[in-house]
Protein backbone atom coordinates (compact mmCIF):
# COMPACT_ATOMS: atom_id res chain seq x y z
CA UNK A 1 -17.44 50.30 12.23
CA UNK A 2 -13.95 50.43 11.49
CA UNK A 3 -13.03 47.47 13.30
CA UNK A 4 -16.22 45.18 11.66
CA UNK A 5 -14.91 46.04 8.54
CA UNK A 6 -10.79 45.01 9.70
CA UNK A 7 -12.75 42.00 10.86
CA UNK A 8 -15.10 41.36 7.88
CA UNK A 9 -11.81 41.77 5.67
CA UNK A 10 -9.23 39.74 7.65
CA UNK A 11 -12.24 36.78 7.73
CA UNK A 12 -12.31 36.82 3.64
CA UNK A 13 -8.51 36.81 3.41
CA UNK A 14 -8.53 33.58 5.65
CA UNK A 15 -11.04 32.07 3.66
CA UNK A 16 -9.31 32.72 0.62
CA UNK A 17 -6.02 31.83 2.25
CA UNK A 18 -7.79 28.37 3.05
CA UNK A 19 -9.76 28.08 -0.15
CA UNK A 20 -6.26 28.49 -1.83
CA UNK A 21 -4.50 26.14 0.30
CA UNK A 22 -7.86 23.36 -0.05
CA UNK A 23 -7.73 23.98 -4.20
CA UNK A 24 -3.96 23.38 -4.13
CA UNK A 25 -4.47 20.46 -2.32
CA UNK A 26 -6.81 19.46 -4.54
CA UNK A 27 -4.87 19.87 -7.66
CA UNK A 28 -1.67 17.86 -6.13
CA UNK A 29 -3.85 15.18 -5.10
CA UNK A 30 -3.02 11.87 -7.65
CA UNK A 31 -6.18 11.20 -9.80
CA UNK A 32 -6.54 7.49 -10.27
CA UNK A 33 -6.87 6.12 -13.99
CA UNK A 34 -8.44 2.74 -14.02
CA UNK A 35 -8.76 0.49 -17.69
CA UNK A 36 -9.91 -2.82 -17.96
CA UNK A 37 -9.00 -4.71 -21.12
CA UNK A 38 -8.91 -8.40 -22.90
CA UNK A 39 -5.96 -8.40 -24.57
CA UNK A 40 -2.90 -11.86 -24.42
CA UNK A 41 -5.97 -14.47 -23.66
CA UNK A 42 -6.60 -13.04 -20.43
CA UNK A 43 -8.43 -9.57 -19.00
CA UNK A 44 -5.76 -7.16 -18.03
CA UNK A 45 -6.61 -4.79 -15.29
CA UNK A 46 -4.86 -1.44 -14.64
CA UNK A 47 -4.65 1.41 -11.55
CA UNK A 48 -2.45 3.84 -12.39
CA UNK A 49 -2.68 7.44 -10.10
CA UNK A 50 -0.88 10.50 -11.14
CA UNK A 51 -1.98 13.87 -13.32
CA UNK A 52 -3.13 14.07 -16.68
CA UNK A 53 0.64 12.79 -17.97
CA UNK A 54 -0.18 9.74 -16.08
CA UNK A 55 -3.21 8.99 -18.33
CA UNK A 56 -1.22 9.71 -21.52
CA UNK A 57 1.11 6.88 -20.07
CA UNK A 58 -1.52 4.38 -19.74
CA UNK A 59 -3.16 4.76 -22.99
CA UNK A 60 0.56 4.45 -24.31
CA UNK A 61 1.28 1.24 -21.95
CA UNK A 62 -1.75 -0.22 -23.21
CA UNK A 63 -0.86 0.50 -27.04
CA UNK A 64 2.69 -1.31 -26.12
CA UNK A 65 0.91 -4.28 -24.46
CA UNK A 66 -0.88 -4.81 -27.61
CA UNK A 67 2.26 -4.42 -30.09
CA UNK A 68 3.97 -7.21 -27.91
CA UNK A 69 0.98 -9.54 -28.42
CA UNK A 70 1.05 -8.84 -31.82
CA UNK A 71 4.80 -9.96 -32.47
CA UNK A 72 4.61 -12.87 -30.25
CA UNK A 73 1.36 -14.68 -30.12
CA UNK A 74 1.20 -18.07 -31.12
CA UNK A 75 -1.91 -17.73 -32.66
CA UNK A 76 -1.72 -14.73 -34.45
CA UNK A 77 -1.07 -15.68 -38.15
CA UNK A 78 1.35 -12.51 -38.82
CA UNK A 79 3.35 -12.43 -35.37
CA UNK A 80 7.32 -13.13 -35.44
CA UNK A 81 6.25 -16.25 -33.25
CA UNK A 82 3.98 -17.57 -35.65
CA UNK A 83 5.97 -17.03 -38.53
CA UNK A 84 8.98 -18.75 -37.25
CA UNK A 85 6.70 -21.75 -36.36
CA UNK A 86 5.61 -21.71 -39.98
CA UNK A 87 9.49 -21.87 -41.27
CA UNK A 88 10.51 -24.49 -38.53
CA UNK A 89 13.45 -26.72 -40.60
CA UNK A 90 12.64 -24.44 -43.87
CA UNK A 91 14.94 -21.19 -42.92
CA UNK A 92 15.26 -18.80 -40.21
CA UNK A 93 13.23 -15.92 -39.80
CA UNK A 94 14.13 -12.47 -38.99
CA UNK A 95 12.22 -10.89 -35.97
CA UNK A 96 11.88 -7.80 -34.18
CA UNK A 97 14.21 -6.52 -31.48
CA UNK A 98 11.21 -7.20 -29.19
CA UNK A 99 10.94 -11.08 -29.82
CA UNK A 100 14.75 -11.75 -30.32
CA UNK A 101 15.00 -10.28 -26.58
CA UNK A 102 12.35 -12.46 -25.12
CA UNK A 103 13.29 -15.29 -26.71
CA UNK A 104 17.03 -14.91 -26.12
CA UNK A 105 16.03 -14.20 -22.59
CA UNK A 106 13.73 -17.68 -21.98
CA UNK A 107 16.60 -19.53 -23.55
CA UNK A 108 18.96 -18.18 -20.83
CA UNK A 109 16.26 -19.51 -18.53
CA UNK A 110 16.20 -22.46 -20.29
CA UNK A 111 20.09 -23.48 -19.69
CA UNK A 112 19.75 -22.40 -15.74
CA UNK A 113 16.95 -25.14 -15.14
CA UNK A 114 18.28 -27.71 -17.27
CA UNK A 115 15.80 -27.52 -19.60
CA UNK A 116 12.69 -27.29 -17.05
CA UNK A 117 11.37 -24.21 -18.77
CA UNK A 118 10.78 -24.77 -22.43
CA UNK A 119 9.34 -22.76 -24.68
CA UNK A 120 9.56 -25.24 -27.33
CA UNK A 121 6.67 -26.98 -25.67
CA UNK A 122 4.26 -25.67 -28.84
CA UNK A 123 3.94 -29.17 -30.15
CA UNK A 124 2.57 -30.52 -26.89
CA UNK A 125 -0.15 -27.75 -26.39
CA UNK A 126 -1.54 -28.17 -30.02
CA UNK A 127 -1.14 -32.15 -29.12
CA UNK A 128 -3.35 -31.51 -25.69
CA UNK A 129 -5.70 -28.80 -26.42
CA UNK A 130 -6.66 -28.20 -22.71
CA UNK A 131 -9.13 -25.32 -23.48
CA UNK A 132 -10.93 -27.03 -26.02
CA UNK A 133 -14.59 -27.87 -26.37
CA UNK A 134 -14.09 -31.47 -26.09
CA UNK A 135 -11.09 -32.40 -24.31
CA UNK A 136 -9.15 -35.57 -24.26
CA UNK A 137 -5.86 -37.37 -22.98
CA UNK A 138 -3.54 -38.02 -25.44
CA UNK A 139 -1.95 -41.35 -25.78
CA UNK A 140 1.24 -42.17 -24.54
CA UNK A 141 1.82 -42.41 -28.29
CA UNK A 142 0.94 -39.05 -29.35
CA UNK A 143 3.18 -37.90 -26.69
CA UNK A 144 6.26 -39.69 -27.29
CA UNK A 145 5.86 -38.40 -30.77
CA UNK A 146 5.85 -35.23 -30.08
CA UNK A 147 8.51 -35.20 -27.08
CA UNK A 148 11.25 -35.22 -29.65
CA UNK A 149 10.43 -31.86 -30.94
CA UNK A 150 10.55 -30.39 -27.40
CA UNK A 151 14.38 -29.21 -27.61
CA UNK A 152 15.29 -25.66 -26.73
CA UNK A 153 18.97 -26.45 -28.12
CA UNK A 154 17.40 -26.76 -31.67
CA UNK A 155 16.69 -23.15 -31.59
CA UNK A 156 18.84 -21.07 -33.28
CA UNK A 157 19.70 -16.92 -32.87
CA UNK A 158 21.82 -15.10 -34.96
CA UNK A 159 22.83 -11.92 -32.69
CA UNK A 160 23.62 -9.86 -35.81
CA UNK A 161 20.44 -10.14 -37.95
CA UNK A 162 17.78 -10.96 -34.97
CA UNK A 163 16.85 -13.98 -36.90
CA UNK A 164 15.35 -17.10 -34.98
CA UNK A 165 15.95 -20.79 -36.68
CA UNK A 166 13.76 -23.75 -35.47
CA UNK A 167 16.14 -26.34 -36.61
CA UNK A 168 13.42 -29.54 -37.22
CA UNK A 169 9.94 -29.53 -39.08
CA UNK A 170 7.29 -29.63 -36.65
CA UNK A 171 8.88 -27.63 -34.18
CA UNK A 172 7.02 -24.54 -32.56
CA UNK A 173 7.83 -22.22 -29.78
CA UNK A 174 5.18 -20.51 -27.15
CA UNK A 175 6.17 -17.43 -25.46
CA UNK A 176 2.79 -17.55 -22.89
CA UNK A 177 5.58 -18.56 -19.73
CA UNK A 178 7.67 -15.56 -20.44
CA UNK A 179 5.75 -12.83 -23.01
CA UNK A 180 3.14 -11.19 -20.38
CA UNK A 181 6.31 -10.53 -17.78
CA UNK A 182 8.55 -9.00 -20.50
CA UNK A 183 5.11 -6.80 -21.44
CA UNK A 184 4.70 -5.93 -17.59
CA UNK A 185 8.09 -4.85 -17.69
CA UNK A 186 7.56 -2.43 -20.27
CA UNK A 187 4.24 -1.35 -18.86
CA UNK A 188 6.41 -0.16 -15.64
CA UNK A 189 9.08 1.23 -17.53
CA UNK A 190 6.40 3.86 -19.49
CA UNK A 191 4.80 5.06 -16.88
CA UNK A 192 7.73 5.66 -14.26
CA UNK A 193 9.41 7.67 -17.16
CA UNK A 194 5.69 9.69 -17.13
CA UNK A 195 6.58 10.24 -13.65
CA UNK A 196 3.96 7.90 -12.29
CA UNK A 197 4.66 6.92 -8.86
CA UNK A 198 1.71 4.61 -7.68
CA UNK A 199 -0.02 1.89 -9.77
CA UNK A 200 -1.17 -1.33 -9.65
CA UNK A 201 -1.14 -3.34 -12.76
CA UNK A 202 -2.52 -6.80 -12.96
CA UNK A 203 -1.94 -8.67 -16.49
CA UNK A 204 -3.81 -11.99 -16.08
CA UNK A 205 -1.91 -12.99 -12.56
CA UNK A 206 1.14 -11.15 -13.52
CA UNK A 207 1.05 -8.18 -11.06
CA UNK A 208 3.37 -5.34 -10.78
CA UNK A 209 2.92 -2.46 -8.22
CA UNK A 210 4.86 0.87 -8.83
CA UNK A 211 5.95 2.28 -5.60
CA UNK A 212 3.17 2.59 -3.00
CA UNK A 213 -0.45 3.29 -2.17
CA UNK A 214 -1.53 6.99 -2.74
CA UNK A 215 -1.92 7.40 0.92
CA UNK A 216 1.76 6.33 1.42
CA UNK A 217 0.37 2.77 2.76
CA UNK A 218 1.50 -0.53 1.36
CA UNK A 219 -0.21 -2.45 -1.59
CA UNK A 220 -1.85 -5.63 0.18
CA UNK A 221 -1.95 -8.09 -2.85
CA UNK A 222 -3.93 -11.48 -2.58
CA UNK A 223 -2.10 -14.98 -3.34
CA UNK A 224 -5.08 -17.17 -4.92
CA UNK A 225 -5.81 -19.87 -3.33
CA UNK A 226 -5.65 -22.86 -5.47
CA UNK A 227 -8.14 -24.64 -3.92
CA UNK A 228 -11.05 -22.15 -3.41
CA UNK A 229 -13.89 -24.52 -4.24
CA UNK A 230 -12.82 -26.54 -1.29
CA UNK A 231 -12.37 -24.06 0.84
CA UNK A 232 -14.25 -21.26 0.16
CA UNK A 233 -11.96 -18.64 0.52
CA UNK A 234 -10.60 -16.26 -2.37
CA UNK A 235 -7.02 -16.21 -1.08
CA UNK A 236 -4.68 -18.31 1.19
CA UNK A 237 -3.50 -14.85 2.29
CA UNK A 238 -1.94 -11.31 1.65
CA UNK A 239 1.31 -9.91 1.07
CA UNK A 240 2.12 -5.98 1.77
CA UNK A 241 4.57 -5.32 -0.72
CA UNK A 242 5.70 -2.28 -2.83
CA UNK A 243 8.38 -1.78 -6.09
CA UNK A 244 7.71 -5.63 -7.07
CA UNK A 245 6.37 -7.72 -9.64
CA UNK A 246 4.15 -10.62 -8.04
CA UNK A 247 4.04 -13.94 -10.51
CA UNK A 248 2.05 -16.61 -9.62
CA UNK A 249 1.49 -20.27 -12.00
CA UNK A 250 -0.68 -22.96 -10.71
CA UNK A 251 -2.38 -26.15 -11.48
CA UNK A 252 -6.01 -24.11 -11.33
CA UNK A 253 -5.27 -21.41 -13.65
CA UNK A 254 -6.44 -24.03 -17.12
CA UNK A 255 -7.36 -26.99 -16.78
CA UNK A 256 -9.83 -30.23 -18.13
CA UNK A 257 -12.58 -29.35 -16.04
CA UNK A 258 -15.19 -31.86 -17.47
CA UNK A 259 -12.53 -34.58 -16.22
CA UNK A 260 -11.48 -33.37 -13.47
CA UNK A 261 -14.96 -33.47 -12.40
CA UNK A 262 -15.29 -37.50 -13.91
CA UNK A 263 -11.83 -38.26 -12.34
CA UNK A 264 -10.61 -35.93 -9.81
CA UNK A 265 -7.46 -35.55 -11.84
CA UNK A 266 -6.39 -32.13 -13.27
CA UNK A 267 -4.76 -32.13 -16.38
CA UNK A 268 -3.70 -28.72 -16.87
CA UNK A 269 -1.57 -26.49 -19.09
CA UNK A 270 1.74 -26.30 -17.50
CA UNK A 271 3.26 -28.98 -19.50
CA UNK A 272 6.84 -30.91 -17.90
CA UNK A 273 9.08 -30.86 -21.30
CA UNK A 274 10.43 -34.19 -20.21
CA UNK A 275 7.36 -36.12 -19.87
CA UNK A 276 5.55 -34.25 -22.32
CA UNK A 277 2.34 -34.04 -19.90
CA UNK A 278 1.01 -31.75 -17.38
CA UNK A 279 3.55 -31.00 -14.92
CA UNK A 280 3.47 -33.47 -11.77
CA UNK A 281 5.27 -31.88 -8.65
CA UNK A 282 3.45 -32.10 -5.88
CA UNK A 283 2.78 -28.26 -6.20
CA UNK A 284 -0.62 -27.26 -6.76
CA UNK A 285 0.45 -23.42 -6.87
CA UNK A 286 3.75 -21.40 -6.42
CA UNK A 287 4.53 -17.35 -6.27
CA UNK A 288 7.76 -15.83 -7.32
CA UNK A 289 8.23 -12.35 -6.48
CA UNK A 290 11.02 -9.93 -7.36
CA UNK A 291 11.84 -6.67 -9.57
CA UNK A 292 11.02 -8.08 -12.90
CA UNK A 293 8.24 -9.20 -14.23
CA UNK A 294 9.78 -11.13 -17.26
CA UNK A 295 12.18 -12.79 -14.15
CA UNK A 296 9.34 -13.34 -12.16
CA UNK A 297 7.76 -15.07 -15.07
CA UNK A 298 9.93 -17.42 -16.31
CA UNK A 299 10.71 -18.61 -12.69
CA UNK A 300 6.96 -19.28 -11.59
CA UNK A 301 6.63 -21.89 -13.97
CA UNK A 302 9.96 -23.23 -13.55
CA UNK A 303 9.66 -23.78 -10.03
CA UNK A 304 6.20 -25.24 -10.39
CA UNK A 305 7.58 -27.49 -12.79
CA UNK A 306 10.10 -28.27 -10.41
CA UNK A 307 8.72 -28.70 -7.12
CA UNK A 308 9.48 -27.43 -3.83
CA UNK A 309 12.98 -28.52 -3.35
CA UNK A 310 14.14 -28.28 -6.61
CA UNK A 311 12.55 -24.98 -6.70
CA UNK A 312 13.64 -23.55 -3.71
CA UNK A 313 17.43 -24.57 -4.72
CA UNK A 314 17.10 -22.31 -7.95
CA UNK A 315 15.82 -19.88 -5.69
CA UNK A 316 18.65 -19.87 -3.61
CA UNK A 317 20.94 -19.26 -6.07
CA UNK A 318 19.85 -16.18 -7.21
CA UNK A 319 20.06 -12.71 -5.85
CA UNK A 320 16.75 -10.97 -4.35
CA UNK A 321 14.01 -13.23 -5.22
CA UNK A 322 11.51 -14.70 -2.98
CA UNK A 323 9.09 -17.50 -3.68
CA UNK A 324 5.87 -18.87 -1.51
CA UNK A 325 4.94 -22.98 -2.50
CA UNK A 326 1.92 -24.59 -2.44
CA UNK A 327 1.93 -28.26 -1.74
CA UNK A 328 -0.76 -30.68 -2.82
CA UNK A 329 -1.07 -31.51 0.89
CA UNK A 330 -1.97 -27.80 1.73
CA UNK A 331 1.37 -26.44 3.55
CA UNK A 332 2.63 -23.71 2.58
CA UNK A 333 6.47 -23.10 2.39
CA UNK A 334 8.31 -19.40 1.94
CA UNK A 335 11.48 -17.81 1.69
CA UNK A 336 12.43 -15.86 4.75
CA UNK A 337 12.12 -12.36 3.39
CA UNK A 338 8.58 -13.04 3.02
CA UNK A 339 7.71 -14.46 6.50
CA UNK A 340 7.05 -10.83 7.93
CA UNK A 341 5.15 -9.44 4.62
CA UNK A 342 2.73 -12.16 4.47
CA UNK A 343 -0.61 -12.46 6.61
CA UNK A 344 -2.50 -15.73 6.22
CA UNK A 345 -6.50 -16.17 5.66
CA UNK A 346 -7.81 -18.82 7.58
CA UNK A 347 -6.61 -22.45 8.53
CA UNK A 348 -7.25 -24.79 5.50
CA UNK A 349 -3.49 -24.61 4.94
CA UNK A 350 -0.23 -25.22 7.26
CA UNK A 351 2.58 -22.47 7.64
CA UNK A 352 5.81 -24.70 7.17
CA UNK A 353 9.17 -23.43 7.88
């Protein structure tokens, strides 16, 4: 009887031993916290796994995301980007921290592609109206009108007061190239100081991925593929990546569909600041992928803007960045720290290397 009752009691200590070990398990295992907003023009998606710290984080990322928009949409009538628009040739206007950073920042990217990235370009996106509910080309007119107030050298910062001068009437900036990386950034930077060590966040295409997969796996992210109507197929492939911001800008993204339908010829929102019209490279889509999401940014729709050559020189002079090209004639060109990260889908484009 004895012995039953050794056995009896050994049996419940093991349980509980287990049951203890099975709870603890349970508590250290990441809960995932998953929001889905419209904020910036786009729907903004975010995965973010950790404790109840880590949920605190998002709601707090989220509130950030929204103060950025605030101070630097175009279209919101109180923003820092708005008001300076409003004062362009009156007097400069006096910003916060926030804007006078991303706008330094896009004018430093402004002077390293000779101009390619713009964000000066307001004037031609009023001029074009892609999204609108009745579309139209613009005359050669209109445009050369407008090209003359496409000038990042006529904006003005004064370091000391943060205020931003837009030196001729007429003038406008757009921070849509550059404003959702710099917010990504900051999304990363509040939850990693939470402590968060796994989350996926996708703002409208911009995509940044803290560390790795709760099950210690790599994030497999999808590159669109720019022609999916053609081809039926979502993506042109995958990358496994972790730590990185993914940035992708493409011809498909906005564009006149009720003439590209009459014509065949997309006229879409990534405007050349030379030629004052929709940016003619032979790209139809290119990635840029690296640490920083306002980096990652700016460069996408620089290197669409410049092409594949062009754009893989700029590349090449700068340190740990990769980039995958698109060309209208399907082929698809990478850097070489990509080649063994990337798995294609399908055969409707060419691997060139």
């Amino acid at each position: 009887m004895n012995k039953i009752l050794k056995l009896v009691s050994i049996t419940i200590g093991l349980c509980l031993i287990l049951a203890s070990i099975f709870t603890a398990c349970s508590r250290n295992k990441p809960q995932k916290y998953s929001k889905s907003i419209f904020a910036m023009d786009t729907i903004l998606e975010f995965q973010v796994y950790g404790n109840s710290k880590a949920k605190e984080a998002l709601d707090k990322a989220i509130d950030r995301v929204r103060e950025i928009e605030g101070r630097m949409s175009a279209t919101k009538e109180d923003s820092d980007v708005a008001k300076i628009n409003k004062n362009a040739g009156k007097q400069p206007v006096k910003v916060h921290d926030d804007t006078f950073y991303v706008i330094k920042k896009a004018l430093e990217y402004a002077e390293l592609t000779e101009g390619d990235f713009d964000i000066t370009v307001r004037p031609l996106i009023e001029l074009w109206d892609i999204l609108s509910d009745n579309p139209k080309i613009p005359t050669e007119e209109e445009i050369e009108e407008k090209l003359p107030l496409v000038d990042y050298r006529k904006v003005k910062l004064d370091e000391e007061n943060k205020t931003v001068y837009l030196e001729e009437k007429g003038m406008g900036i757009d921070l849509g190239a550059i404003a959702k990386g710099y917010a990504g950034d900051e999304v990363a930077r509040i939850l990693k100081e939470a402590g968060v060590e796994s989350a996926l966040i996708n703002l409208g295409g911009n995509v940044i991925i803290i560390g790795r997969k709760p099950d210690g796996s790599l994030w497999r992210i999808g590159i669109q593929d720019p022609r999916s109507e053609e081809t039926g197929k979502t993506h042109i492939g995958v990358l496994e990546v972790e730590d990185v911001a993914i940035v992708s800008s493409g011809d498909y993204e906005r564009y006149m569909v009720d003439i590209y339908e009459k014509t065949g010829i997309r006229y879409h929102h990534i405007f050349d600041p030379k030629t004052g019209g929709p940016a003619r490279s032979g790209l139809m889509a290119c990635t840029i992928i690296t640490s920083s999401s306002i980096d990652a940014d700016a460069l996408s729709t620089s290197f669409f803007i410049k092409g594949k050559d062009d754009g893989f020189k700029l590349i090449e002079e700068l340190d740990q960045i990769e980039a995958i090209a698109i060309t209208e004639d399907k082929e698809i060109y990478m850097t070489n720290g990509l080649e063994d990260k990337f798995e294609q889908y399908g055969e409707s484009y060419k691997v060139r290397h």
